[in-house]
Structure formats: structure tokens, C-alpha cells
C-alpha atoms as a PDB file:
ATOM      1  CA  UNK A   1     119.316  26.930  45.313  1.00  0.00           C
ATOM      2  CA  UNK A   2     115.882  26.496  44.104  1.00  0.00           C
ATOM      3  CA  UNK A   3     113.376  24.344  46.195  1.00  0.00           C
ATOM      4  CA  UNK A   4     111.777  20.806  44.515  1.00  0.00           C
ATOM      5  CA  UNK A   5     108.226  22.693  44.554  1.00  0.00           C
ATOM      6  CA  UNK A   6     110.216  25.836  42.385  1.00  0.00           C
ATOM      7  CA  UNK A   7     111.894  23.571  39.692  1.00  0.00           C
ATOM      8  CA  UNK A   8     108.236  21.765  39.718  1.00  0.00           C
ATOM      9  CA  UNK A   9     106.155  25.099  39.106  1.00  0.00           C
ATOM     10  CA  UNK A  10     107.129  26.169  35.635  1.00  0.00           C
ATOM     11  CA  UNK A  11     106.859  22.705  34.557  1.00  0.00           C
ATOM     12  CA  UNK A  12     103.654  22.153  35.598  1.00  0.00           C
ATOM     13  CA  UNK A  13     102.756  25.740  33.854  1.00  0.00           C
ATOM     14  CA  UNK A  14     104.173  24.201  30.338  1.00  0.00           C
ATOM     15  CA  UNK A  15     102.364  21.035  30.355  1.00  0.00           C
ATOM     16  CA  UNK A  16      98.973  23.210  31.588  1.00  0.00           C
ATOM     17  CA  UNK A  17      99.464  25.489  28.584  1.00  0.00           C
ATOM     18  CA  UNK A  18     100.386  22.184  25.845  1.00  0.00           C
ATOM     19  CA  UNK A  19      96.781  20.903  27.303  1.00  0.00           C
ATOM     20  CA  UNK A  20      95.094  24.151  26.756  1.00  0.00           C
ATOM     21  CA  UNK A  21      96.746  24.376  23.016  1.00  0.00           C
ATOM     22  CA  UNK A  22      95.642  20.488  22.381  1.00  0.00           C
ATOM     23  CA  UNK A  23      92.083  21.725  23.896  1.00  0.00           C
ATOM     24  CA  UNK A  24      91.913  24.710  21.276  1.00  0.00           C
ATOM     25  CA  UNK A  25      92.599  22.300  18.498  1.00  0.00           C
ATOM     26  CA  UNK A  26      90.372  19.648  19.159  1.00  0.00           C
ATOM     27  CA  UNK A  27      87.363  22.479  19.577  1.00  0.00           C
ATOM     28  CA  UNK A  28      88.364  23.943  16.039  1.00  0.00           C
ATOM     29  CA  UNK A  29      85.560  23.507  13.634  1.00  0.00           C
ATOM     30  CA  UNK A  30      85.230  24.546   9.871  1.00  0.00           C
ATOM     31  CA  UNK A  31      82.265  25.088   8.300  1.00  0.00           C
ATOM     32  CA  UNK A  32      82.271  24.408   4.845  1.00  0.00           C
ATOM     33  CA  UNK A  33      79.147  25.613   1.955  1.00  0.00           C
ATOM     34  CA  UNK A  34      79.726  23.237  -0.871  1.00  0.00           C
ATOM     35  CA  UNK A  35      77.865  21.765  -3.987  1.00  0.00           C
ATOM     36  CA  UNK A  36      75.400  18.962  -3.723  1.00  0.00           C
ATOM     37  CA  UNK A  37      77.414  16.560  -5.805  1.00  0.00           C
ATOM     38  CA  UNK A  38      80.534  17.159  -3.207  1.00  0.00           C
ATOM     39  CA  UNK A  39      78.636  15.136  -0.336  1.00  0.00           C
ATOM     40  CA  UNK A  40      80.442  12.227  -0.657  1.00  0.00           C
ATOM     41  CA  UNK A  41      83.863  12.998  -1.544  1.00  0.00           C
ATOM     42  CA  UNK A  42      84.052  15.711   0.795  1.00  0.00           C
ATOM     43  CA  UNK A  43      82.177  13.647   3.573  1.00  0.00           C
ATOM     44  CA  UNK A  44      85.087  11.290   3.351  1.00  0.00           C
ATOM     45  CA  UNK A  45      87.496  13.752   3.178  1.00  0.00           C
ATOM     46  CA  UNK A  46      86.349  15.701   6.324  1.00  0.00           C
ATOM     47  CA  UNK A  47      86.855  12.376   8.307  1.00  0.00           C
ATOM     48  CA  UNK A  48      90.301  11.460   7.347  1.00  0.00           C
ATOM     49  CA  UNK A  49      91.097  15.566   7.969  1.00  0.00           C
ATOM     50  CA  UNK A  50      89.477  15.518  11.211  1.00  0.00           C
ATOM     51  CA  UNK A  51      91.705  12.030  11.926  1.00  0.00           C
ATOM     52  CA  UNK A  52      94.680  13.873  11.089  1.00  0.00           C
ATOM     53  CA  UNK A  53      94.178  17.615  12.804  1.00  0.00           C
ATOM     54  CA  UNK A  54      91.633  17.576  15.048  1.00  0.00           C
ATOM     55  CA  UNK A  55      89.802  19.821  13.708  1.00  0.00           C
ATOM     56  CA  UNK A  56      85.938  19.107  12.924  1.00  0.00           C
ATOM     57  CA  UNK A  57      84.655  19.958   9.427  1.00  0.00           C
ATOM     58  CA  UNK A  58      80.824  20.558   9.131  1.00  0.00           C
ATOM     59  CA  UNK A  59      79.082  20.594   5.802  1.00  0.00           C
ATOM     60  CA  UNK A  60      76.247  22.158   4.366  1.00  0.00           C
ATOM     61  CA  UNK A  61      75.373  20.981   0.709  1.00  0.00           C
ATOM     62  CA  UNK A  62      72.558  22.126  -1.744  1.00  0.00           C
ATOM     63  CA  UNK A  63      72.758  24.122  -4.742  1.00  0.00           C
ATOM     64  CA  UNK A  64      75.621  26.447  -5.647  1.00  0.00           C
ATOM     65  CA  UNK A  65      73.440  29.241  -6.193  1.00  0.00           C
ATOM     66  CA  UNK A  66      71.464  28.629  -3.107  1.00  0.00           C
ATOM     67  CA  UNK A  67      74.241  28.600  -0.754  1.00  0.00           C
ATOM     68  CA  UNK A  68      76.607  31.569  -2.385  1.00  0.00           C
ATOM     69  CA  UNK A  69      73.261  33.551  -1.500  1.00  0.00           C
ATOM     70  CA  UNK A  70      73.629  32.361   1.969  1.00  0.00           C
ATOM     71  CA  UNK A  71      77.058  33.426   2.296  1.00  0.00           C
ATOM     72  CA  UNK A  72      76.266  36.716   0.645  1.00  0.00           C
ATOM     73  CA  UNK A  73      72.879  37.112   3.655  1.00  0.00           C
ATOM     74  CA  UNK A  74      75.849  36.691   5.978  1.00  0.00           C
ATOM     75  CA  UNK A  75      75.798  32.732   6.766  1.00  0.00           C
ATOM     76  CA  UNK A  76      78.827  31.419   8.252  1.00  0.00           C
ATOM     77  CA  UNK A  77      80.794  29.269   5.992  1.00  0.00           C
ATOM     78  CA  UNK A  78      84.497  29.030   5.899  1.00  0.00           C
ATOM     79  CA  UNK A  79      85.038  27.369   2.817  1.00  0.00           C
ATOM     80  CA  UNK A  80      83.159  27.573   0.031  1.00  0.00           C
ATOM     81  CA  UNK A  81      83.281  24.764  -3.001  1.00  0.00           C
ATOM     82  CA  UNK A  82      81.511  25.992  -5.641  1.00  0.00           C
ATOM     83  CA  UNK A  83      80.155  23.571  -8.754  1.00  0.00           C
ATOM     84  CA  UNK A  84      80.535  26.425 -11.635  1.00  0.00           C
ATOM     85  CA  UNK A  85      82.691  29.711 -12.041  1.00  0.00           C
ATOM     86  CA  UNK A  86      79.826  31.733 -12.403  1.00  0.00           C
ATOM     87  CA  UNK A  87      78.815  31.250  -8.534  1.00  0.00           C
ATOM     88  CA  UNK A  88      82.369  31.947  -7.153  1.00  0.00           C
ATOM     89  CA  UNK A  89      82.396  34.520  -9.082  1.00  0.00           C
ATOM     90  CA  UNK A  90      79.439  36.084  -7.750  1.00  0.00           C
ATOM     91  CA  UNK A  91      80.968  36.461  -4.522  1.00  0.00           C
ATOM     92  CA  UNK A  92      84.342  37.362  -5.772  1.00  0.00           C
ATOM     93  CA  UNK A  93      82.712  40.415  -7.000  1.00  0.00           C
ATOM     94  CA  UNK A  94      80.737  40.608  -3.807  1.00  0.00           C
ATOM     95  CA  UNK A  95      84.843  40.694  -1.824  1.00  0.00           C
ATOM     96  CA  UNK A  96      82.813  37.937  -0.016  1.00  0.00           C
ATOM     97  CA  UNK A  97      85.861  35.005  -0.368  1.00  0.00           C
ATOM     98  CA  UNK A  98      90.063  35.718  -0.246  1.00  0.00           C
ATOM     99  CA  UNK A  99      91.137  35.528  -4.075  1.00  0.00           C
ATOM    100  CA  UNK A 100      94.437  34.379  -3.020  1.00  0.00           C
ATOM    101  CA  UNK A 101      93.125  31.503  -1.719  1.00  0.00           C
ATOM    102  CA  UNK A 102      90.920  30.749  -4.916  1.00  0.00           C
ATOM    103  CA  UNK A 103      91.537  27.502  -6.853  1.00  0.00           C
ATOM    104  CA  UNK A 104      89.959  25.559  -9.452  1.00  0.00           C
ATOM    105  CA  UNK A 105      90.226  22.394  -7.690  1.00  0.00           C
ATOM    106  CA  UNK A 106      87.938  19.404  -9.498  1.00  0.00           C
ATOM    107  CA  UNK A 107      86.605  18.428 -12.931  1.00  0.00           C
ATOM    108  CA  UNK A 108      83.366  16.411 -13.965  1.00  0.00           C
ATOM    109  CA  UNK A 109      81.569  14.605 -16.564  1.00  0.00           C
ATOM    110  CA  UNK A 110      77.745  15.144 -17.644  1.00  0.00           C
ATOM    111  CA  UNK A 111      76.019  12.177 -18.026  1.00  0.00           C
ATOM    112  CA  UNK A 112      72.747  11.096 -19.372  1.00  0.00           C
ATOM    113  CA  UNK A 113      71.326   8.332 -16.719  1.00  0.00           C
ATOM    114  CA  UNK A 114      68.324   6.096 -16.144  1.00  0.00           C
ATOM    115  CA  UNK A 115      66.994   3.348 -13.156  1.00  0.00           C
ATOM    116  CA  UNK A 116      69.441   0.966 -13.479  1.00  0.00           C
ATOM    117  CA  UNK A 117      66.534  -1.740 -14.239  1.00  0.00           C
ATOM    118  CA  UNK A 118      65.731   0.224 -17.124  1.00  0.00           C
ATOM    119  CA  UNK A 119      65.773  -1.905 -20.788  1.00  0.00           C
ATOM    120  CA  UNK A 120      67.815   1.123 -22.705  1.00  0.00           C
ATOM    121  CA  UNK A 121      71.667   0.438 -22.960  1.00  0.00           C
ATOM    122  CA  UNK A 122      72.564   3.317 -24.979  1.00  0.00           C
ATOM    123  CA  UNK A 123      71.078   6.890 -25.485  1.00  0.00           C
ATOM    124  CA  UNK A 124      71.624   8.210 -29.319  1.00  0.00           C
ATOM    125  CA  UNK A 125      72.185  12.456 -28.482  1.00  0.00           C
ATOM    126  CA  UNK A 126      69.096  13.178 -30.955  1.00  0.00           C
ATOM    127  CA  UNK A 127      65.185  14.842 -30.085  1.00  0.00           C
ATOM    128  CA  UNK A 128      64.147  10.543 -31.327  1.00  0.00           C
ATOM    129  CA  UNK A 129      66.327   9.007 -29.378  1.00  0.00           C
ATOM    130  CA  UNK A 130      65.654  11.028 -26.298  1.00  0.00           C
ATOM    131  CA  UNK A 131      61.530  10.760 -27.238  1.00  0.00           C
ATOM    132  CA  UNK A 132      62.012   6.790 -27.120  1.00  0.00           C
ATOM    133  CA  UNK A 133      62.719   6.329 -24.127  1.00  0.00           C
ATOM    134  CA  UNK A 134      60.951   9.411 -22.256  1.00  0.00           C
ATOM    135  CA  UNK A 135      57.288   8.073 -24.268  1.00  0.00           C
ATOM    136  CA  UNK A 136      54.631  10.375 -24.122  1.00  0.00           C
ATOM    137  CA  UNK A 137      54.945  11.209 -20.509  1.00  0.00           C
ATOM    138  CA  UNK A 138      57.903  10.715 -19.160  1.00  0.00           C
ATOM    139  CA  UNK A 139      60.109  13.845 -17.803  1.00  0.00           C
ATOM    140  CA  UNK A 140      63.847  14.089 -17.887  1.00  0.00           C
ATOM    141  CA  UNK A 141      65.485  15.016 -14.537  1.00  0.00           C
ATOM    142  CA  UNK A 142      68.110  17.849 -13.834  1.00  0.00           C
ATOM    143  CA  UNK A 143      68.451  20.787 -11.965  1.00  0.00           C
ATOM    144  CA  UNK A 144      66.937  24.126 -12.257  1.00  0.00           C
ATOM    145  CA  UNK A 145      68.321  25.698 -15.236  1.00  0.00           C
ATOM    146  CA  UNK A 146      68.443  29.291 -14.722  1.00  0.00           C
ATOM    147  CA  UNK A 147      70.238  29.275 -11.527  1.00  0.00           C
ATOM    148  CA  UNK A 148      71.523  25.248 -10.424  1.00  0.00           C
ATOM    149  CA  UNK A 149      74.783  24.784 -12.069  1.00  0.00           C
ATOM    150  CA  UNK A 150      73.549  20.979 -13.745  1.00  0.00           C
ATOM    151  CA  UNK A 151      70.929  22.376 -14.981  1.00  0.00           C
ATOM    152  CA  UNK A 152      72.871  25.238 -16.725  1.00  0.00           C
ATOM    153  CA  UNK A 153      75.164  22.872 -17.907  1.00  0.00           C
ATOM    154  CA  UNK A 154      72.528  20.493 -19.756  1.00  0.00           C
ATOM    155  CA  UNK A 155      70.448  23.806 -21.075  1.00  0.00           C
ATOM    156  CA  UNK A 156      74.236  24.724 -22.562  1.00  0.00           C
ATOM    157  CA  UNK A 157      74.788  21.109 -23.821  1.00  0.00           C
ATOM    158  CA  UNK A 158      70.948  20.542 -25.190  1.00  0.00           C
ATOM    159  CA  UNK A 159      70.770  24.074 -27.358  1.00  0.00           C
ATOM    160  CA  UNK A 160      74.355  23.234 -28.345  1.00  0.00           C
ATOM    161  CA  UNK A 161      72.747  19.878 -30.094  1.00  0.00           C
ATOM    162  CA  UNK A 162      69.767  21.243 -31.403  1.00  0.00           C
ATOM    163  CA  UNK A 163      67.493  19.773 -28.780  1.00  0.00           C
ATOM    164  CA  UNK A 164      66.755  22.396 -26.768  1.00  0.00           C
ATOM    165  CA  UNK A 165      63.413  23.166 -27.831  1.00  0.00           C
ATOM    166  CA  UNK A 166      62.396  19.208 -27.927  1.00  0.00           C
ATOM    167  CA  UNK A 167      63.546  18.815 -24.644  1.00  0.00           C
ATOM    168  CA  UNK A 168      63.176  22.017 -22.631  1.00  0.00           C
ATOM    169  CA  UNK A 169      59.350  21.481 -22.003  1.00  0.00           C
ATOM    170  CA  UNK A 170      60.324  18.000 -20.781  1.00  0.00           C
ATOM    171  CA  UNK A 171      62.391  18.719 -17.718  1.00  0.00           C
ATOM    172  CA  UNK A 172      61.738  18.056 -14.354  1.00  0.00           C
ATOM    173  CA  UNK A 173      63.764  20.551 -12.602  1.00  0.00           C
ATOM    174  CA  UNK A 174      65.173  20.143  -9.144  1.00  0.00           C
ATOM    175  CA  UNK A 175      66.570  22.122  -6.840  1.00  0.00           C
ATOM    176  CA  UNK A 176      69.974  20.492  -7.097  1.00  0.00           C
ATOM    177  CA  UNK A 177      71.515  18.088  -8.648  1.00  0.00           C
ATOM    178  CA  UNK A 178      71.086  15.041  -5.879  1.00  0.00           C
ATOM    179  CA  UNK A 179      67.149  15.870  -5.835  1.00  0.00           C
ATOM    180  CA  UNK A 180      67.203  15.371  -9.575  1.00  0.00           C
ATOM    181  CA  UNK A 181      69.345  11.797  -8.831  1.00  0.00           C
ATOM    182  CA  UNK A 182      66.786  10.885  -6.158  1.00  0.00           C
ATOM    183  CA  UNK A 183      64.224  11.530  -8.954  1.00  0.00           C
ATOM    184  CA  UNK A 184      65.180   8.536 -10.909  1.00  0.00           C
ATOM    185  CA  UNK A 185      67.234   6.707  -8.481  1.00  0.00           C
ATOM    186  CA  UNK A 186      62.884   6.247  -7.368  1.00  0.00           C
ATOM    187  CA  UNK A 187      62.032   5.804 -10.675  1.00  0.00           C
ATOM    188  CA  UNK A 188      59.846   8.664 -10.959  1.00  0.00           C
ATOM    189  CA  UNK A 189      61.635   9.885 -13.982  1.00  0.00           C
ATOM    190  CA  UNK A 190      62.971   7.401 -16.805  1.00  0.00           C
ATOM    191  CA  UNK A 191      65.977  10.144 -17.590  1.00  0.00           C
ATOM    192  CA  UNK A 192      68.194  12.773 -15.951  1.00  0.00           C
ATOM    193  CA  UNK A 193      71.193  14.378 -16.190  1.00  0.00           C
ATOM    194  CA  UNK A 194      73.850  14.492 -13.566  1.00  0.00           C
ATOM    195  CA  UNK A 195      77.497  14.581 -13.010  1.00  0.00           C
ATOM    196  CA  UNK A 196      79.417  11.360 -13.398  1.00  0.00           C
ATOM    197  CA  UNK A 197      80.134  11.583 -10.089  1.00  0.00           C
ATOM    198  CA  UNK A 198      76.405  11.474  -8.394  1.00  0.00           C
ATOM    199  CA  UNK A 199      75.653   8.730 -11.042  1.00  0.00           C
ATOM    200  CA  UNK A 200      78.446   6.758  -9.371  1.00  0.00           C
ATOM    201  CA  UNK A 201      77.140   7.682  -5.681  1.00  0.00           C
ATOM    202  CA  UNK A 202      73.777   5.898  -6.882  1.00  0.00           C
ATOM    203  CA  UNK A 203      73.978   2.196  -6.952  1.00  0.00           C
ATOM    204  CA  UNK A 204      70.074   2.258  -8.176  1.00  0.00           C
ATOM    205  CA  UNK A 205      70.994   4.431 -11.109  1.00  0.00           C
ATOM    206  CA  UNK A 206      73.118   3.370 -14.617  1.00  0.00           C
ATOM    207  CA  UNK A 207      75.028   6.131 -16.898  1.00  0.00           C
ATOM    208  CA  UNK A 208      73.581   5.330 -20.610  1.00  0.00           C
ATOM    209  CA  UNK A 209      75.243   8.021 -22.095  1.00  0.00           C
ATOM    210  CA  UNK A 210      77.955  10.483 -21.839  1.00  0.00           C
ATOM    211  CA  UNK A 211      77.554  14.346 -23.127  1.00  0.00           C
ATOM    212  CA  UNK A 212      80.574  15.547 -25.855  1.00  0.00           C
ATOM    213  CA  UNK A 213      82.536  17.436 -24.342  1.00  0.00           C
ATOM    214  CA  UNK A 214      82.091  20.483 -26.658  1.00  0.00           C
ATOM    215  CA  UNK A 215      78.681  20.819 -25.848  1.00  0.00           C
ATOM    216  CA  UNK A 216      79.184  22.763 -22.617  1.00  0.00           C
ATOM    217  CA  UNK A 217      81.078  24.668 -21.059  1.00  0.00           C
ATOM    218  CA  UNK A 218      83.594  22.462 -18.930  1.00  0.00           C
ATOM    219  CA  UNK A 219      82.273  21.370 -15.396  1.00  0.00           C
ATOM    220  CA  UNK A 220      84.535  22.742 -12.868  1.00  0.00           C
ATOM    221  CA  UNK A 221      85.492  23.279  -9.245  1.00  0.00           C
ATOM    222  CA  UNK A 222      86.599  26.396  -7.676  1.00  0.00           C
ATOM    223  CA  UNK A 223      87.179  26.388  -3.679  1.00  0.00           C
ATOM    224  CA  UNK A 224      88.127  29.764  -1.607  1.00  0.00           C
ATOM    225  CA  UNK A 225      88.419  30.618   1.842  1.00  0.00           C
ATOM    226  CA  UNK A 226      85.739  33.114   2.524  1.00  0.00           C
ATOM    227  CA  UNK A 227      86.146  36.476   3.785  1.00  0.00           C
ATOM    228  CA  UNK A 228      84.917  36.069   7.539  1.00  0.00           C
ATOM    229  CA  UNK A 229      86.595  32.558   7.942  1.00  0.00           C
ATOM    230  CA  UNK A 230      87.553  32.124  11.196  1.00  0.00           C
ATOM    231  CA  UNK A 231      90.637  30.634  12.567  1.00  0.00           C
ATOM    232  CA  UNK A 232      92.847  28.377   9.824  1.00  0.00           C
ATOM    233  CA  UNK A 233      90.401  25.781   9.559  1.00  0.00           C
ATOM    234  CA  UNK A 234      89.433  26.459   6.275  1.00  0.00           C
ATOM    235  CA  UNK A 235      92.931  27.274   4.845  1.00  0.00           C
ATOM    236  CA  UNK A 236      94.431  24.032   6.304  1.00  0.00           C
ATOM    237  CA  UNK A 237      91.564  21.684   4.913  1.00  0.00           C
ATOM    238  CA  UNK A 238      91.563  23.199   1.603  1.00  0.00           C
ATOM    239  CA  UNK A 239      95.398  22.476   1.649  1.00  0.00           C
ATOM    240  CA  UNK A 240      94.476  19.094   2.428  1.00  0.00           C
ATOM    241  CA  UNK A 241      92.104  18.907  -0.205  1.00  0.00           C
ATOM    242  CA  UNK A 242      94.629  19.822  -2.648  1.00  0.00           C
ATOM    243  CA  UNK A 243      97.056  17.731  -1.399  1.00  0.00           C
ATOM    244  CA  UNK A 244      98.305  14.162  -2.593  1.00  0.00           C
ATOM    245  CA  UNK A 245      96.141  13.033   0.596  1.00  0.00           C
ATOM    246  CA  UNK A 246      93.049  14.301  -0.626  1.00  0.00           C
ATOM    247  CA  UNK A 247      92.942  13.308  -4.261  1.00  0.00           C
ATOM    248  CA  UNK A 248      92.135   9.796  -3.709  1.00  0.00           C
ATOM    249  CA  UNK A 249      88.669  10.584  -1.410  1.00  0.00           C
ATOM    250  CA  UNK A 250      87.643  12.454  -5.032  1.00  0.00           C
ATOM    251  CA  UNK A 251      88.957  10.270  -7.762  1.00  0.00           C
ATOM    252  CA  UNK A 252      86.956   7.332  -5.721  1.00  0.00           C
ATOM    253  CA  UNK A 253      83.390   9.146  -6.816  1.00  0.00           C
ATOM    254  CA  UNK A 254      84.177  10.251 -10.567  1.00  0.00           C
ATOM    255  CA  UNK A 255      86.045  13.081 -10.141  1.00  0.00           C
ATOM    256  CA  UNK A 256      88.761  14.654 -12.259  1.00  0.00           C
ATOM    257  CA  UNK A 257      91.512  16.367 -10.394  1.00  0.00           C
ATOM    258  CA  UNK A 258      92.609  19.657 -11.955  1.00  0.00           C
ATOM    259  CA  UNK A 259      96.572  19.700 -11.285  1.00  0.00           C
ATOM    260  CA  UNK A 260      97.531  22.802 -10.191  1.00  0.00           C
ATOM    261  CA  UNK A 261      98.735  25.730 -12.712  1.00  0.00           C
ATOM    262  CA  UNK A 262      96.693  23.904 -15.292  1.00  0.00           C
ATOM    263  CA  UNK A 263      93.756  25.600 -16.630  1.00  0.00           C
ATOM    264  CA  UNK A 264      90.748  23.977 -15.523  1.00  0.00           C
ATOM    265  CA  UNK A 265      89.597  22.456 -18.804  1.00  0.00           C
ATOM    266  CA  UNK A 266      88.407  18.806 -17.366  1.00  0.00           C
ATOM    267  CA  UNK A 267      87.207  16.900 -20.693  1.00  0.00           C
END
């Protein structure tokens, strides 16, 4: 017949070993790289995640481009959330994310904006309309165009409307697409264009017009788990992301929601 201090033993072993597993949880973190224009959506997000799992999510936002280099130099993201295709694709070719766990997750809107005290109402898409309100000075906010997903997108909307040579020597461009929002959020530029989404984050800012939506290529989302993710941090809060859960934390800044096994046309 086993003693009280035998039968007490392996039950003192299990609850040891559920406070070591509970332990390992709560230390999990996930680090994830993601596009400027994420910050506040995913900010939320991360919270209501941790809430729920335990595990912490860190962020690190700036430019697409800037941080798939990053990644690619060896920095140590778990998730990546790209603002363009052409980014995640960059490190797809690279083997530098899991494909499998690849997903076109959000859509956006480009916007024309200006300080919300501003007297213009309405931008007309044309080199006068643009010229009015700009004056003889003025510079027109985005990102950098070569490389910053907004500003490829407005270089791909402004040669599709004939105003790329009007407007090209015009540009202020930022490094990403909040810098070019803090630009005339300050009122240091009288235009910029952003995604719907930052315009919304901006309380100082007002949307006065809204690009077609042929003009550029559509503004989308991917996400992927990264090759050297550790643990399943990354997996589980890009499930979350996806799920019914997370959709509210990005519809609340602008956001479109790409349903899955839809193509990821978001206009």
C-alpha cells in the first residue's frame, strides 16, 4: 500500500510540469516586420492576441522594402506583413518565408489628402487641379517611389492619368508612408498620398479625393511566416489575424479584408 507522501509525489510532479508549460507560454514572443500603415491595426491586434495566448507580439514597422532587406541581412522577424507583392516576393525567391503559409490577407484604398484645415473640398484628378492647390511651391507628399510601396503605387496611378510628368518633380518623398502622413498631418506639405487607412489614423488630416481604381495596380496584403521563425508564434497570430477575431481590429482603420480563396483584387 502506497504511503500519503507516494500518492503525493507524482502529483506534485504534474502540477510542477503544468507551471513550467504555463511559464513557456507566457515567455513566447513573436516578432513581427510589417508595413508602416499596419501600426495601428496590428498594434491592436497584438494586444487582444497577447490577451488571449499569452504570447507577446513585438513589432517593427517602416517601409516594406526596408524591412524585407532586413530579413534578407538576417534580422529576426517571424512574421512578415508585407504592403505590395513585389516585396514578398522578393523573399519568396530569396526561400527567406514558408510559401505554405503565404496569404494575401488585406486590401486598401489610395487617397489624395490635405491638413484637415485646408479650404479645398474636392481634388479634380488633372495636372490644374493638382497645380491649384500645390501653388507655386507647394510639394505633394508620398513615399519613395522606386522602392516604398505608396510611392510605387501613386507613380503607377499618376503616369496612368497623364500626370506623371506634371507631378513627378513635385514630390516630397518619404521614407514610408506614415513619414509622408506626418508631412502634412504638420502642414508642411498642402498634398500627399496615402492609404485610406493612415488617412483615417490621422485626425489632423482630411481625404479630398479618392484614386480610380484602374489607375494602379490593386493595394494588397500578403503575410508569411518566415523561414527562421521560431516556435508557433507566428503561425498562431497569423491564424488569428485571419480569423473572424481579427477582422474587426482592421476594418476599424480602413481596411479591406480579402476573404480567403478570393483573389486579392481589393477595389
Amino acid at each position: 500500500m502506497r504511503s500519503p507522501m507516494q500518492k503525493l509525489v507524482p502529483a506534485l510532479c504534474t502540477i510542477g510540469l503544468l507551471l513550467g508549460l504555463q511559464q513557456a507560454r507566457a515567455a513566447e514572443t513573436t516578432t513581427v516586420f510589417a508595413a508602416a500603415s499596419l501600426k495601428n491595426a496590428l498594434d491592436d491586434a497584438g494586444k487582444a492576441f497577447t490577451a488571449k495566448t499569452g504570447i507577446t507580439v513585438r513589432a517593427s514597422y517602416a517601409a516594406s522594402s526596408v524591412l524585407a532587406r532586413q530579413i534578407e541581412q538576417g534580422a529576426p522577424a517571424d512574421l512578415f506583413g508585407s504592403a505590395d507583392l513585389e516585396w514578398m516576393d522578393y523573399l519568396a525567391a530569396r526561400r527567406l518565408i514558408r510559401s505554405e503559409s503565404r496569404v494575401n490577407l488585406l486590401g486598401n484604398r489610395l487617397v489624395v489628402i490635405a491638413p484637415k484645415d485646408a479650404a479645398t473640398r474636392e481634388i479634380a484628378f488633372t495636372a490644374d487641379g493638382f497645380a491649384k492647390v500645390l501653388g507655386p511651391d507647394g510639394r505633394l507628399a508620398t513615399g519613395e517611389v522606386s522602392s516604398v510601396p505608396i510611392g510605387k503605387y501613386a507613380k503607377a496611378a499618376f503616369e496612368k492619368l497623364g500626370l506623371w510628368s506634371a507631378l513627378g518633380p513635385r514630390l516630397a518623398q518619404a521614407d514610408n508612408v506614415r513619414a509622408a502622413l506626418a508631412l502634412v498631418s504638420r502642414g508642411e506639405a498642402p498634398l500627399g498620398v496615402v492609404y485610406e487607412s493612415d488617412a483615417k489614423s490621422d485626425p489632423a488630416v482630411k481625404v479630398i479625393g479618392v484614386f480610380p481604381a484602374d489607375s494602379h495596380p490593386p493595394v494588397v496584403y500578403p503575410f508569411a511566416v518566415t523561414m527562421d521563425a521560431k516556435g508557433q508564434g507566428a503561425a498562431r497570430f497569423l491564424e488569428f489575424l485571419r480569423s473572424a477575431e481579427g477582422k474587426p481590429f482592421f476594418e476599424a482603420q480602413g481596411f479591406s479584408v480579402i476573404e480567403a480563396g478570393k483573389p486579392g483584387v481589393t477595389q
